[in-house]
Protein backbone atom coordinates (compact mmCIF):
# COMPACT_ATOMS: atom_id res chain seq x y z
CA UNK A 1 139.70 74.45 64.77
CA UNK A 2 139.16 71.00 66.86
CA UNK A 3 140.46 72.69 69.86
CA UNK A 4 138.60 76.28 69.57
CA UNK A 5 135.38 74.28 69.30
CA UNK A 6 136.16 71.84 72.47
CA UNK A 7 136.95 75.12 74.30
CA UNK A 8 133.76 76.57 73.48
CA UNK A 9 131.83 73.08 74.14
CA UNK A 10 133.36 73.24 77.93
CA UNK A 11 132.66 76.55 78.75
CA UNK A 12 129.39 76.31 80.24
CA UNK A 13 130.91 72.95 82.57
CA UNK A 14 133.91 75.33 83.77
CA UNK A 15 130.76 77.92 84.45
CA UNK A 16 128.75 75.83 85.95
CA UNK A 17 131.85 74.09 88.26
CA UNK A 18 132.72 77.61 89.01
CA UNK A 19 129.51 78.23 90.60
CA UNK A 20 129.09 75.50 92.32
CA UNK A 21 133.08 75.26 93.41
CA UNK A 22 132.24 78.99 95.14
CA UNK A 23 128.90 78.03 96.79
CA UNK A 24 130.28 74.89 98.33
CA UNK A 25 133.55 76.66 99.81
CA UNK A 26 130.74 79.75 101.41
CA UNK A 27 128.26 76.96 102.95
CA UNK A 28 129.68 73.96 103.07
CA UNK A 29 128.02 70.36 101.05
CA UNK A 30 125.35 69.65 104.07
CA UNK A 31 124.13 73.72 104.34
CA UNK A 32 124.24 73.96 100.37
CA UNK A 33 121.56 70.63 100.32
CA UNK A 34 119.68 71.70 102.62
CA UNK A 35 119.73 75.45 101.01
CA UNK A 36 117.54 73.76 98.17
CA UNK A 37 115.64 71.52 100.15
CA UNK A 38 114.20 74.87 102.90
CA UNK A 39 113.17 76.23 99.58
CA UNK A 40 112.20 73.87 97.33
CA UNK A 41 109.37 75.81 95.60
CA UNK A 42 111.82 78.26 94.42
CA UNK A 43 114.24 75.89 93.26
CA UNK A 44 111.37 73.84 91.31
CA UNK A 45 110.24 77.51 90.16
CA UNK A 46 113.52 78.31 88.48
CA UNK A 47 114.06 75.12 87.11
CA UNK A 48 111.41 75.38 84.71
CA UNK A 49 112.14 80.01 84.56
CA UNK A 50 115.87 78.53 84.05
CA UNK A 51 114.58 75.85 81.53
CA UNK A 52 112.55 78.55 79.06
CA UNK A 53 115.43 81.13 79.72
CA UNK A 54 117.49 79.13 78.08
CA UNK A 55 115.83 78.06 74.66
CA UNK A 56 113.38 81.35 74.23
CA UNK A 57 113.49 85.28 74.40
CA UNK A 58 112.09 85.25 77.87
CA UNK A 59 114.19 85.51 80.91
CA UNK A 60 114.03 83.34 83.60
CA UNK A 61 112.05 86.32 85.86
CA UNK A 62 108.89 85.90 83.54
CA UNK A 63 108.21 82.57 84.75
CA UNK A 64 109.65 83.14 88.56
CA UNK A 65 107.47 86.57 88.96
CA UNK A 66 104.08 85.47 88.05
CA UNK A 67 104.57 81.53 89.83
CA UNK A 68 105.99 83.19 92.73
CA UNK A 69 103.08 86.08 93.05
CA UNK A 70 100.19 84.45 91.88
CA UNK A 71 100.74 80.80 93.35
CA UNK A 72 103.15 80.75 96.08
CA UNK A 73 101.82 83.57 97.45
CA UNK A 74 104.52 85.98 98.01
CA UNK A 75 104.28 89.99 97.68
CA UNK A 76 105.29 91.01 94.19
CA UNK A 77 107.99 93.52 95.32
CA UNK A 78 109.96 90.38 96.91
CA UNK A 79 109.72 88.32 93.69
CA UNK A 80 110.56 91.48 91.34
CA UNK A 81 113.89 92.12 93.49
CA UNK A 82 114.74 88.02 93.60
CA UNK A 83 113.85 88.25 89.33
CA UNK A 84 115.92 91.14 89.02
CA UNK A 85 119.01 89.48 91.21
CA UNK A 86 118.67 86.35 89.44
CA UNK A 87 118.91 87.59 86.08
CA UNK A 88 121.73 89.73 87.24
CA UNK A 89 123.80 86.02 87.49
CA UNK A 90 122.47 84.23 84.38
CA UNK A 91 121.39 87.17 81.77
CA UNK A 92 125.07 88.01 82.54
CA UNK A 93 126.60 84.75 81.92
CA UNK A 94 125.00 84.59 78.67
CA UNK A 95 125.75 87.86 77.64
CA UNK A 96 129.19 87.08 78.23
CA UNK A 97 128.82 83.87 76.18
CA UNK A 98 127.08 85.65 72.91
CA UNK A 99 130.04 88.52 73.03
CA UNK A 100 133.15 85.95 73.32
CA UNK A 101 131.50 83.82 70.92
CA UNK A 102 130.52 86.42 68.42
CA UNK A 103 126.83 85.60 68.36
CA UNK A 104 125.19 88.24 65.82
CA UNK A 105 123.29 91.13 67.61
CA UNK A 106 122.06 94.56 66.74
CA UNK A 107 124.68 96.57 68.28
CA UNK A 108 123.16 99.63 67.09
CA UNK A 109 119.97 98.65 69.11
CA UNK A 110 122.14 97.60 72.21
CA UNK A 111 123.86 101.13 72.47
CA UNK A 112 120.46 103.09 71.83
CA UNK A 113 118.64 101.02 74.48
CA UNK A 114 120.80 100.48 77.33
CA UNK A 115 120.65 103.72 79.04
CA UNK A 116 117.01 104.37 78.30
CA UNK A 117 116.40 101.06 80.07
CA UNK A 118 118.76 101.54 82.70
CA UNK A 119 117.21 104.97 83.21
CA UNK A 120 113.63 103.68 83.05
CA UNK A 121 114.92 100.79 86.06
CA UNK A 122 116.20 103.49 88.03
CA UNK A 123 113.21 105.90 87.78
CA UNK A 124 110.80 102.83 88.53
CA UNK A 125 112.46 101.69 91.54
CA UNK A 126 113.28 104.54 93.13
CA UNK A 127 110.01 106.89 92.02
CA UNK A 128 106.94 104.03 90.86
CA UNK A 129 106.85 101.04 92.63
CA UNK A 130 106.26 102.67 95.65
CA UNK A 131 102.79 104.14 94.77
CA UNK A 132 101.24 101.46 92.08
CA UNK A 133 99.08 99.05 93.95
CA UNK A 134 99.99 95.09 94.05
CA UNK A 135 97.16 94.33 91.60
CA UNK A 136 98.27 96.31 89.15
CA UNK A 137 101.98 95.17 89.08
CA UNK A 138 100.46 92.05 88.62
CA UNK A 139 98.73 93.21 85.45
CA UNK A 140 101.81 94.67 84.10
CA UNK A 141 103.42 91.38 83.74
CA UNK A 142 100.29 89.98 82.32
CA UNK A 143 100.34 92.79 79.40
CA UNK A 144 104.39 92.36 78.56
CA UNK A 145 103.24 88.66 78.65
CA UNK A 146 100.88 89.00 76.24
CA UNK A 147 102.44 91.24 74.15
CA UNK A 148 105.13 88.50 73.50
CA UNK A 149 102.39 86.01 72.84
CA UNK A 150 101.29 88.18 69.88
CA UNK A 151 105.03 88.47 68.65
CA UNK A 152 105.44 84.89 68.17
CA UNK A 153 101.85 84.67 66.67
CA UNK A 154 103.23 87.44 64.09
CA UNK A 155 106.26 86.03 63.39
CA UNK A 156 104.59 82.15 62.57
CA UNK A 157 102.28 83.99 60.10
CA UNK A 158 105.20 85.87 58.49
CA UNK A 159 107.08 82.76 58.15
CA UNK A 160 103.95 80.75 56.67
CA UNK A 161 104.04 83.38 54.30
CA UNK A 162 107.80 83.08 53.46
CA UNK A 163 108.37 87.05 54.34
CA UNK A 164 112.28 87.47 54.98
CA UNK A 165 113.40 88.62 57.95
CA UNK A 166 116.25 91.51 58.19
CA UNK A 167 119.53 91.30 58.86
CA UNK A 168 120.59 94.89 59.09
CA UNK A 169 117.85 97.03 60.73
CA UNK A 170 118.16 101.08 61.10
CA UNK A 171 115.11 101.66 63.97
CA UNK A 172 113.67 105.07 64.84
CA UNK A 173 116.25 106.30 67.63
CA UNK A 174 113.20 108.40 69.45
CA UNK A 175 110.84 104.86 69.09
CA UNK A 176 113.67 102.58 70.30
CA UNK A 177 114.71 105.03 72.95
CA UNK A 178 110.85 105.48 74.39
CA UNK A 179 110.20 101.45 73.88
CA UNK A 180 113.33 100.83 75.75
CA UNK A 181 112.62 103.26 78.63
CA UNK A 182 109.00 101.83 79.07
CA UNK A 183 111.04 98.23 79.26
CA UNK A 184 113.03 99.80 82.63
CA UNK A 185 109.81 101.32 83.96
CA UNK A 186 108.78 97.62 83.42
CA UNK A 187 111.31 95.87 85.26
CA UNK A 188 111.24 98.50 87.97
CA UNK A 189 107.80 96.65 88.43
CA UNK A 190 108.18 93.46 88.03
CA UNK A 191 111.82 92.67 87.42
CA UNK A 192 111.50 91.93 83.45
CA UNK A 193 109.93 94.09 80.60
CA UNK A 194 113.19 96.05 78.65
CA UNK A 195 114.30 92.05 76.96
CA UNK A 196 110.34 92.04 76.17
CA UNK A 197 109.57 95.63 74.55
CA UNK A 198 112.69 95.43 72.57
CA UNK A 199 112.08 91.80 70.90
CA UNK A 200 108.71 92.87 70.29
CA UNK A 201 109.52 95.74 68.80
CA UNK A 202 112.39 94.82 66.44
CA UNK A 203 110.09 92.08 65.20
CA UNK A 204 106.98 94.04 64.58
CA UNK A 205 108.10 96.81 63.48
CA UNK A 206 111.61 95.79 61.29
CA UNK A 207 110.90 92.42 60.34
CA UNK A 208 114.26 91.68 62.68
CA UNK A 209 115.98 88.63 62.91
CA UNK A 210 114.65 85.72 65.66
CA UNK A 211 118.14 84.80 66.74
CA UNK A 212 119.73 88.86 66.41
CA UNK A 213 116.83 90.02 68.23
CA UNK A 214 116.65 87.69 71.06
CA UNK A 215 120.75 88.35 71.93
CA UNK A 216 120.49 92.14 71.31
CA UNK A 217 117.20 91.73 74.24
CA UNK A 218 119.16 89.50 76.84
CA UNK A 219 122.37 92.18 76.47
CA UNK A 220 120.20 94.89 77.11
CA UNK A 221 117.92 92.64 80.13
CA UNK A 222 121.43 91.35 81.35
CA UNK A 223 122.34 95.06 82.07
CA UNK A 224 119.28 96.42 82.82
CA UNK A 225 118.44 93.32 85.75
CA UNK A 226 122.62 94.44 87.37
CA UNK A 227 121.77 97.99 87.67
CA UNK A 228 118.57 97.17 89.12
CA UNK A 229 119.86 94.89 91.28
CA UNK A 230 122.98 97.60 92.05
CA UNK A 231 119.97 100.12 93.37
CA UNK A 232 118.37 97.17 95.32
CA UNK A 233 121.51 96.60 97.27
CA UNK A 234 123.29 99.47 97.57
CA UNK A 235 120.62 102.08 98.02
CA UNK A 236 117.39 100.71 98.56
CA UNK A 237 118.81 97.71 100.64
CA UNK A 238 116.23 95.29 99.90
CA UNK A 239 117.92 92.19 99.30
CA UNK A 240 116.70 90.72 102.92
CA UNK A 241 117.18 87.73 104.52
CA UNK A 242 113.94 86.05 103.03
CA UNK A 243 115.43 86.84 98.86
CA UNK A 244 118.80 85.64 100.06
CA UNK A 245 117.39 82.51 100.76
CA UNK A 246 116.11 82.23 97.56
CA UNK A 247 118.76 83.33 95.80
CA UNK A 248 121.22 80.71 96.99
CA UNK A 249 118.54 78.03 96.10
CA UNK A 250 117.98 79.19 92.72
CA UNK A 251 121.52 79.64 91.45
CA UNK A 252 123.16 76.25 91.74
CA UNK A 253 119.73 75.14 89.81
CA UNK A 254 119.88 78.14 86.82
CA UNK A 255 123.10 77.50 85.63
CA UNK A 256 122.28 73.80 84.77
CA UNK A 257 118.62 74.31 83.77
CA UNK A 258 118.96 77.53 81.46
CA UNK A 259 122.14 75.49 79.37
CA UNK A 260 119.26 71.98 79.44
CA UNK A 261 116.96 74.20 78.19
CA UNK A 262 119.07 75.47 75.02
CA UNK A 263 119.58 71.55 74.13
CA UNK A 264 116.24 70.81 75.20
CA UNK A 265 114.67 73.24 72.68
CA UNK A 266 117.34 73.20 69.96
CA UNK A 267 116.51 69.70 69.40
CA UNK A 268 112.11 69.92 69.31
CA UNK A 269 110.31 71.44 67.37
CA UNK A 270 109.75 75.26 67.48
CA UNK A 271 105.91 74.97 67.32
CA UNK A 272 106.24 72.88 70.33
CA UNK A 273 107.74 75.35 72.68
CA UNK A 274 106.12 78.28 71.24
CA UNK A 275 102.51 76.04 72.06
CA UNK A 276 104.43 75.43 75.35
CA UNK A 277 105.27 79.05 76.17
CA UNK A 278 101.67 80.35 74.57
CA UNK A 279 99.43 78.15 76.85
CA UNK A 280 101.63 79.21 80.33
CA UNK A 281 101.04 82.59 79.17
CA UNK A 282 97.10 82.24 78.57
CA UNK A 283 97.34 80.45 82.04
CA UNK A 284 98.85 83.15 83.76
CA UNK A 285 96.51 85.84 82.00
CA UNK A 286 93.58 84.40 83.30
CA UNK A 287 95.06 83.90 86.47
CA UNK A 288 95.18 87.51 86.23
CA UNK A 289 91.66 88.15 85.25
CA UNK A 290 90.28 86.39 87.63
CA UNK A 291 92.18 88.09 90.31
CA UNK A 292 90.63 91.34 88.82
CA UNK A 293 87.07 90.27 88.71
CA UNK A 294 87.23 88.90 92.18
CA UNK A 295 88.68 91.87 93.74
């Protein structure tokens, strides 16, 4: 038993070493430094999308898209393919983790939803992003935002007033299904949406567990943010030089800030990170607002 749980204690170190082990031997120490240091916003950006990805339902794109579009300044379809690619690495990694470690999910949900949401993902990138104005992508994020706000408010009244959660949940395939697709049309916009519907949804509507419904959400994101990024690459071809950048700035700083995080937030309160989470997200909504009454 000692040496099952050691094994499991190291994993993310070997993870982490194996990233980091692979960057160095493609740059070099020097180029790898000074990867981070060219883009330093991004890095600082993913440290804190890294830091919430790792102790809450969100994924680390929720924090990069609306930082990236509505403060740094850069077009929303280059931060929605960088989210998507990004996730691709650490929604991945954790998936990994919560099926070797047999971390309870709704496996029922997981097969219903994944090819919905990797349908949705394929019709948005291919057929909607190209027509919806910039504003309203922008909007998008502010509404799945929002809609998570109102999930957590939900689930601290239920648990004020003691109401159980579920352990075994039997959703409406046709609601799941629809809620799932609208998730990929989602993160065909602005690389995140499918983890949000579906946590929203299994705790509004079934009472679901916190910790069931946040793993069954990052399996389904995880998948969701590689076939997106699969469609980026191989057909669309938009990873350019600019997201590449990015990329190999971010990901030596995700893999230690998403496993800080999971300490970090396993050891506070939860009021204090839902506050935490609840005021960026009223930040970034009238961000929004703004933007729409001054356009």
């Amino acid at each position: 038993m000692l040496a099952r749980v050691t094994r499991k204690s190291v994993w993310p170190f070997w993870f982490t070493a194996g990233v980091y082990a692979t960057l160095l031997l493609l740059q070099g120490a020097k180029p790898a430094l000074m990867q981070v240091y060219q883009e330093l916003e991004i890095a600082l950006t993913m440290a804190l999308g890294s830091f919430v990805a790792g102790g809450t339902a969100l994924g680390g794109g929720a924090v990069a898209f609306p930082i990236m579009t509505k403060l740094l300044d850069i077009e929303p379809a280059t931060a929605k393919v960088f989210s998507l690619a990004i996730q691709s690495f650490g929604m991945t990694a954790a998936s990994l983790t919560i099926i070797c470690r047999g971390i309870p999910y709704y496996r029922n949900v997981v097969l219903l939803a994944l090819p919905m949401a990797s349908l949705g993902v394929i019709l948005s990138l291919l057929y909607v992003a190209p027509v919806v104005p910039r504003l309203w992508v922008k909007s998008v994020f502010s509404v799945l935002l929002l809609c998570f706000s109102v999930t957590m408010l939900v689930r601290w009244w239920r648990k004020a007033h003691h109401e159980q959660s579920i352990d075994n949940i039997h959703p409406h395939p046709q609601r799941l299904m629809l809620v799932a697709f609208i998730g990929g049309l989602a993160s065909g916009l602005v690389g995140s949406g499918a983890d949000i519907a579906l946590f929203a949804l299994l705790l509004l509507c079934y009472k679901a567990d916190v910790k069931k419904a946040t793993a069954t959400s990052v399996l389904v994101m995880a998948f969701t943010s590689v076939i997106g990024s699969l469609i980026n690459v191989g057909y669309l071809q938009q990873i350019t030089p600019e997201i590449h950048s990015y990329l190999l700035a971010a990901i030596p700083v995700v893999v230690i800030g998403a496993p800080l995080g999971a300490y970090v937030c396993a050891k506070v309160k939860v009021g204090y990170v839902v506050m935490f989470l609840l005021s960026l997200i009223v930040l970034e909504a009238g961000m929004t607002g703004y933007e729409l009454v001054s356009s």
